[in-house]
C-alpha atoms as a PDB file:
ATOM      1  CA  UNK A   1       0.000   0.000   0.000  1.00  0.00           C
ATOM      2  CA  UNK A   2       1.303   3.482  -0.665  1.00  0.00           C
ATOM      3  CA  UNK A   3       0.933   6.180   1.533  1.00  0.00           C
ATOM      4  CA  UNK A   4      -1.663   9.054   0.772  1.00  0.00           C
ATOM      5  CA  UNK A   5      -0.260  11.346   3.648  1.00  0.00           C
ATOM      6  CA  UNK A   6       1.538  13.041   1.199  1.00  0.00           C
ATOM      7  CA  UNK A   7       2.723  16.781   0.340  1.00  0.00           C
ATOM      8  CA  UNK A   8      -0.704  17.522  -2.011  1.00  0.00           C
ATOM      9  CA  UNK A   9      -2.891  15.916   1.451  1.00  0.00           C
ATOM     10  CA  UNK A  10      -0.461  18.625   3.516  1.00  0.00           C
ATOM     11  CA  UNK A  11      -1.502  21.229   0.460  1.00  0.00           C
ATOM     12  CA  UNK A  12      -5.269  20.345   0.589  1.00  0.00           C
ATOM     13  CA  UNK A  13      -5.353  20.778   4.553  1.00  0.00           C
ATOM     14  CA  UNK A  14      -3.241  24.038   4.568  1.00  0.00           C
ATOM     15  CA  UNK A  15      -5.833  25.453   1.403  1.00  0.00           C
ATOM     16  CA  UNK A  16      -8.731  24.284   3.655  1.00  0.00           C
ATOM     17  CA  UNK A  17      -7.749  25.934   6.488  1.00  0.00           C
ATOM     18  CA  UNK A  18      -6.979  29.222   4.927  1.00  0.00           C
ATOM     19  CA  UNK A  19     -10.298  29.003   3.336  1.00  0.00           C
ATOM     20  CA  UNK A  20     -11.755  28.937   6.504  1.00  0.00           C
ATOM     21  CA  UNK A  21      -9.579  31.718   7.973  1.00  0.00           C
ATOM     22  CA  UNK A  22     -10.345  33.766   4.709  1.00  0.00           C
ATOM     23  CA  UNK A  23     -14.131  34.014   5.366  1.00  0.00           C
ATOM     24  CA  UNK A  24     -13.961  34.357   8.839  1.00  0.00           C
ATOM     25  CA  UNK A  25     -11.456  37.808   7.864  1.00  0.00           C
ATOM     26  CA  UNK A  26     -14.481  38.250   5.522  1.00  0.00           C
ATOM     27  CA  UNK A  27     -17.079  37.966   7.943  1.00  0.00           C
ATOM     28  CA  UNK A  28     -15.435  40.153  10.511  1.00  0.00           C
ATOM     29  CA  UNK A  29     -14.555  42.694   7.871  1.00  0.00           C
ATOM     30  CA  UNK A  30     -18.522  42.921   7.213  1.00  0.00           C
ATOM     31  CA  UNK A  31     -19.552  43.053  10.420  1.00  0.00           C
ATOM     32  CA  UNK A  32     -17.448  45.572  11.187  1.00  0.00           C
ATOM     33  CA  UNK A  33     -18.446  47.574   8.156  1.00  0.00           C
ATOM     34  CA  UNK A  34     -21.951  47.286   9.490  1.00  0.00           C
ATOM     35  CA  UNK A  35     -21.067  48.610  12.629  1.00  0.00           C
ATOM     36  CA  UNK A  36     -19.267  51.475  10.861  1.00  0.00           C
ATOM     37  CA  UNK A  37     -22.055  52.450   8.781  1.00  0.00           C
ATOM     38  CA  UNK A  38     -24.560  52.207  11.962  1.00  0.00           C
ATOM     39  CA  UNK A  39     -22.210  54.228  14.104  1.00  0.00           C
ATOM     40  CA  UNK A  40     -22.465  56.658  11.152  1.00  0.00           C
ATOM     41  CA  UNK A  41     -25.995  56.389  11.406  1.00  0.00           C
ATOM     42  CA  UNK A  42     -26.753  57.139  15.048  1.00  0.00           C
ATOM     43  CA  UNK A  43     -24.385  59.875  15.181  1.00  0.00           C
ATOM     44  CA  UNK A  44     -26.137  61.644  12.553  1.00  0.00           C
ATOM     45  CA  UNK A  45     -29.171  61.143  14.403  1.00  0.00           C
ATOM     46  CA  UNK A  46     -27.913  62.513  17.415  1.00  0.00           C
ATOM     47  CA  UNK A  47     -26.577  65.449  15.243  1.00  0.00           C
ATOM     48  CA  UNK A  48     -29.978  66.259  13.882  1.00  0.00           C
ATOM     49  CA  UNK A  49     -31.424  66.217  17.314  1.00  0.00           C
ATOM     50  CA  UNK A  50     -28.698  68.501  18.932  1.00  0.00           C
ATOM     51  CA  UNK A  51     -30.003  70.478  16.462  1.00  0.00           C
ATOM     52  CA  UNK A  52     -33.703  70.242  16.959  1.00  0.00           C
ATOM     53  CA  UNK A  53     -32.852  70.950  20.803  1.00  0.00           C
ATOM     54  CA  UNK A  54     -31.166  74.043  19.732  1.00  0.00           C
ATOM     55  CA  UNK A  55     -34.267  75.158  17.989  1.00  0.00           C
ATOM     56  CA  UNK A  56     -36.530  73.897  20.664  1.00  0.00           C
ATOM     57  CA  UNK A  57     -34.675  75.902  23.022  1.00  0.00           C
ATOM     58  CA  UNK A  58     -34.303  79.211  21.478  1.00  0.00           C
ATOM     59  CA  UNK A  59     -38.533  79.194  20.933  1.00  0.00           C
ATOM     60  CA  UNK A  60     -39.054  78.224  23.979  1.00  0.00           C
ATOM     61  CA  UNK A  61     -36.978  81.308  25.271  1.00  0.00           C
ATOM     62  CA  UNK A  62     -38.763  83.232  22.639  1.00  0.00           C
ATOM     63  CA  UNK A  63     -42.006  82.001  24.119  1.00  0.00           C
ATOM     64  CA  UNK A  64     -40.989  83.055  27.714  1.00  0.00           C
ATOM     65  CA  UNK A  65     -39.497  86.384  26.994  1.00  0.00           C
ATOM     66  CA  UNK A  66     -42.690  87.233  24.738  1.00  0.00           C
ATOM     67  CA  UNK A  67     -44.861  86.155  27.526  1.00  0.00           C
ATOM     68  CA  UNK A  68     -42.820  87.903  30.030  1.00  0.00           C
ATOM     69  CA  UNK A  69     -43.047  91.173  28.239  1.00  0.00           C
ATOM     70  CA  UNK A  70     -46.443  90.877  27.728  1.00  0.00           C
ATOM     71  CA  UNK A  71     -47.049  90.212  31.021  1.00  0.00           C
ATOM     72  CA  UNK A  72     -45.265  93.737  32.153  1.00  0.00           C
ATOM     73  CA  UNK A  73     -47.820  95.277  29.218  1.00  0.00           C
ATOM     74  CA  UNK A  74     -50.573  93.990  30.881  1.00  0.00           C
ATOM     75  CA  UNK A  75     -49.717  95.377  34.241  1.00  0.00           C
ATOM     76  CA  UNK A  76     -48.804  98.969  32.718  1.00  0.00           C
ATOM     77  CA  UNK A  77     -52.167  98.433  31.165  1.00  0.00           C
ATOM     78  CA  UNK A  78     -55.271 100.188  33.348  1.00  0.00           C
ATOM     79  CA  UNK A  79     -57.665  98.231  34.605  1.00  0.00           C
ATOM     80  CA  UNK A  80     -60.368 100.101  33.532  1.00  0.00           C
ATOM     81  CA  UNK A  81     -59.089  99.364  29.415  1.00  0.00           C
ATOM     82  CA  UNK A  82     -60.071  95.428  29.179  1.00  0.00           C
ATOM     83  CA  UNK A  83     -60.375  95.701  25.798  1.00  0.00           C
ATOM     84  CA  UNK A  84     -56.422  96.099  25.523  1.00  0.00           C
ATOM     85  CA  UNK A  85     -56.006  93.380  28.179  1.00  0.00           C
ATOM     86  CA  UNK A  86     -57.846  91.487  25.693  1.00  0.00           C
ATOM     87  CA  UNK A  87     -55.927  92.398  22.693  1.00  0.00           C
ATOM     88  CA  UNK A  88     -52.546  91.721  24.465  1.00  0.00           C
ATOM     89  CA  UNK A  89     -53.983  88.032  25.145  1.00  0.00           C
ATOM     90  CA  UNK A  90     -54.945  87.515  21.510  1.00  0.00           C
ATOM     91  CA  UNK A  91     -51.509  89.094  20.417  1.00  0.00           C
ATOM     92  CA  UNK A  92     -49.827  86.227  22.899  1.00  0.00           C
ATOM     93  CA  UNK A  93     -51.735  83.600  21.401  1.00  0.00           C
ATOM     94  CA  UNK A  94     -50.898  84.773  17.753  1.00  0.00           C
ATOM     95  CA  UNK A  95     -47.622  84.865  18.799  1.00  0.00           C
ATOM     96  CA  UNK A  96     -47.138  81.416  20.229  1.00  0.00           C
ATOM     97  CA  UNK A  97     -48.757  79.692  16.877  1.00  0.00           C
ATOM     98  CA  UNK A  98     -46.177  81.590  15.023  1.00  0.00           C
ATOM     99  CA  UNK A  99     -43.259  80.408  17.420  1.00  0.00           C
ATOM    100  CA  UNK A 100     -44.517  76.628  17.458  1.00  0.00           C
END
């Protein structure tokens, strides 16, 4: 009988297990590709909501300033004129649809 346990059955193994190796490298590679791209992702979320904050914030200190100086307009405002107490209310709520 001659033995099989040749160089070529050496060659085979060695090919096989750099096969193997290969698409694990390949595997990895695309799952960290994926992770890549999804880190991409979130952090342009969160960059679009920084944003939205930003916005957020400065109407809401619009709001409060507006309603603050209205307030002081109301209290210059004599009591015996509730028609203008009335206007300056409508004027606040025309104000805060325009703001939000």
């Amino acid at each position: 009988s001659t033995q099989s346990t040749g160089f070529s059955d050496i060659g085979e193994k060695v090919e096989a297990r750099k096969l193997v190796f290969e698409n694990f490298i390949n595997e990895v590679r695309g799952e960290y590709e994926q992770t890549t791209s999804k880190r991409q992702e979130v952090q342009a979320q969160i960059e679009k909501l920084q944003i939205e904050l930003k916005e957020q914030i400065k109407r809401e200190t619009l709001l409060t300033n507006t309603h603050n100086n209205l307030l002081q307009l109301k209290k210059a405002i004599n009591s015996d004129q509730p028609h203008l107490i009335g206007a300056v209310n409508k004027l606040e709520q025309e104000l805060r649809r325009k703001i939000f």
